[in-house]
C-alpha atoms as a PDB file:
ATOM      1  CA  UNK A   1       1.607   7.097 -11.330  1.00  0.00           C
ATOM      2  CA  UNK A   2       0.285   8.029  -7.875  1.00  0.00           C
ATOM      3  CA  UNK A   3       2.220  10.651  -5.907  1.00  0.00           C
ATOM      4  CA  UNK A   4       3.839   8.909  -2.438  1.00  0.00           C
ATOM      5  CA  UNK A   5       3.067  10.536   0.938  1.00  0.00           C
ATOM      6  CA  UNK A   6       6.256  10.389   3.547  1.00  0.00           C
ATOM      7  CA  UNK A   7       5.598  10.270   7.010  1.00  0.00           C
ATOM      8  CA  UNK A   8       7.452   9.087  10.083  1.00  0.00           C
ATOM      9  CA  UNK A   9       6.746   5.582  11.456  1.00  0.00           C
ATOM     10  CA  UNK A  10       7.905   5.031  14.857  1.00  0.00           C
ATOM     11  CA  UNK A  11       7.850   1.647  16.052  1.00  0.00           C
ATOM     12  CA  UNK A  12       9.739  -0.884  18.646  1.00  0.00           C
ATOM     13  CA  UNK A  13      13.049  -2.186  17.592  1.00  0.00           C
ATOM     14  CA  UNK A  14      11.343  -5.976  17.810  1.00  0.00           C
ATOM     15  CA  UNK A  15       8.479  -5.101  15.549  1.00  0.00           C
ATOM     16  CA  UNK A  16      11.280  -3.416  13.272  1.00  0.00           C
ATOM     17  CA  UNK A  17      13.713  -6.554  13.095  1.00  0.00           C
ATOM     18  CA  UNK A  18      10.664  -9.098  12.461  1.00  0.00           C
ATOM     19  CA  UNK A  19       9.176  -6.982   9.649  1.00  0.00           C
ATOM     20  CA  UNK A  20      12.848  -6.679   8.186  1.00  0.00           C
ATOM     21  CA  UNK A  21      13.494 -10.316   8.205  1.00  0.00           C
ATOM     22  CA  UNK A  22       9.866 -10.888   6.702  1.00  0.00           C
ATOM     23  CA  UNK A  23      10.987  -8.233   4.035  1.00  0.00           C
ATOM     24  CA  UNK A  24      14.298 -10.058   3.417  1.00  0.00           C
ATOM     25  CA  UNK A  25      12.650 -13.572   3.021  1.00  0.00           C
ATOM     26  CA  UNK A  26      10.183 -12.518   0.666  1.00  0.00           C
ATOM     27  CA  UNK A  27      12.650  -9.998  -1.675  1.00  0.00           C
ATOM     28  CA  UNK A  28      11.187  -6.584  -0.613  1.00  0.00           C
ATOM     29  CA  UNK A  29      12.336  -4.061   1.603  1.00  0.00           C
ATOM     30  CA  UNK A  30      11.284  -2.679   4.918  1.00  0.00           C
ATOM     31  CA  UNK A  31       9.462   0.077   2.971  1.00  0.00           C
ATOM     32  CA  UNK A  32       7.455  -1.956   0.341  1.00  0.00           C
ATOM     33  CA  UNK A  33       6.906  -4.771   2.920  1.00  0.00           C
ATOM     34  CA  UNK A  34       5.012  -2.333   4.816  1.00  0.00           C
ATOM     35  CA  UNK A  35       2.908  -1.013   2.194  1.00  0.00           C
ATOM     36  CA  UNK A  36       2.257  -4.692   0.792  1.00  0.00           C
ATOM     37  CA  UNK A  37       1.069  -5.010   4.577  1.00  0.00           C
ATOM     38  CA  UNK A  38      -1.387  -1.980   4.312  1.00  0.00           C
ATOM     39  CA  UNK A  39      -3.223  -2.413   1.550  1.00  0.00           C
ATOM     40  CA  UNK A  40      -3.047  -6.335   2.198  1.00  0.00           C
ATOM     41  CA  UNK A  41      -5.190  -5.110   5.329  1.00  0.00           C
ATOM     42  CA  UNK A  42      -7.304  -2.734   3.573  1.00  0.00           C
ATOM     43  CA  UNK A  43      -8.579  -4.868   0.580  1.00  0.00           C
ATOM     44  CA  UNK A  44      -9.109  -7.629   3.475  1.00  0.00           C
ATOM     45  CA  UNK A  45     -11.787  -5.171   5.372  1.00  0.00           C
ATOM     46  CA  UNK A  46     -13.221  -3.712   2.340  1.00  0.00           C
ATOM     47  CA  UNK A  47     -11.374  -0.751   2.699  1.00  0.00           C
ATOM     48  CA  UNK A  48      -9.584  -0.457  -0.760  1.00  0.00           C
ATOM     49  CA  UNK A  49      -7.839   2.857  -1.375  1.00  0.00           C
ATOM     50  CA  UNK A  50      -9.506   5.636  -3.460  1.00  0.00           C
ATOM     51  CA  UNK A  51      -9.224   5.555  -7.454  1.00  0.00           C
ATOM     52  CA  UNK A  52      -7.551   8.475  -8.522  1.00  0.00           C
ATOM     53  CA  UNK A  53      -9.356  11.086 -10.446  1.00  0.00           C
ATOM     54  CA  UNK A  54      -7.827  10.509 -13.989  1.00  0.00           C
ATOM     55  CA  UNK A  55      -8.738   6.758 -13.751  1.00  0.00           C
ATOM     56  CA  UNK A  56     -12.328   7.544 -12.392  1.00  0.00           C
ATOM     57  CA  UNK A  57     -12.951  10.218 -15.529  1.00  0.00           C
ATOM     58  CA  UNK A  58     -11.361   7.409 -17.676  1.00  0.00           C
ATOM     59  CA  UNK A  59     -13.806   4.447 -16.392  1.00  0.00           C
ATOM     60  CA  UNK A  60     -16.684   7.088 -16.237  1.00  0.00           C
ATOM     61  CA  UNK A  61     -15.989   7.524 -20.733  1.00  0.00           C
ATOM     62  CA  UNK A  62     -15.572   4.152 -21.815  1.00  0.00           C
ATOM     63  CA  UNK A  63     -18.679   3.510 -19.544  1.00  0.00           C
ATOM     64  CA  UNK A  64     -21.412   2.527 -21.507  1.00  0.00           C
ATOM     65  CA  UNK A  65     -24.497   4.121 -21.388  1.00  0.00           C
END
C-alpha cells in the first residue's frame, strides 16, 4: 500500500462547506472527496500519478520479452 503524505490545506470557509456537502452526498469524507478530486483531475490531463517501484519491477518480470 502506498505511504500517505500530510500537508496543510488552507482554503475559504465557502469552498470548505461546498466540498463537505459534496462529500456527504456522495458517502465520502472531506479527506477522500478531495483526493477523489485530485487524481479525478490528474487522469483527466494526462497527468496520472507515478507507479511505485515494486509494481514497476513487477510489470518489468512478467513482461515478455
Amino acid at each position: 500500500m502506498a505511504t500517505k503524505k500530510s500537508f496543510v490545506l488552507r482554503i475559504d470557509e465557502a469552498t470548505y462547506k461546498a466540498i463537505e456537502k459534496w462529500a456527504a452526498d456522495e458517502f465520502r469524507s472531506v479527506n477522500g472527496q478531495l483526493e477523489w478530486l485530485i487524481d479525478k483531475a490528474l487522469k483527466e490531463h494526462r497527468r496520472d500519478k507515478p507507479q511505485e517501484k515494486s509494481n514497476l519491477k513487477s510489470i518489468k518480470k512478467n513482461k515478455p520479452d
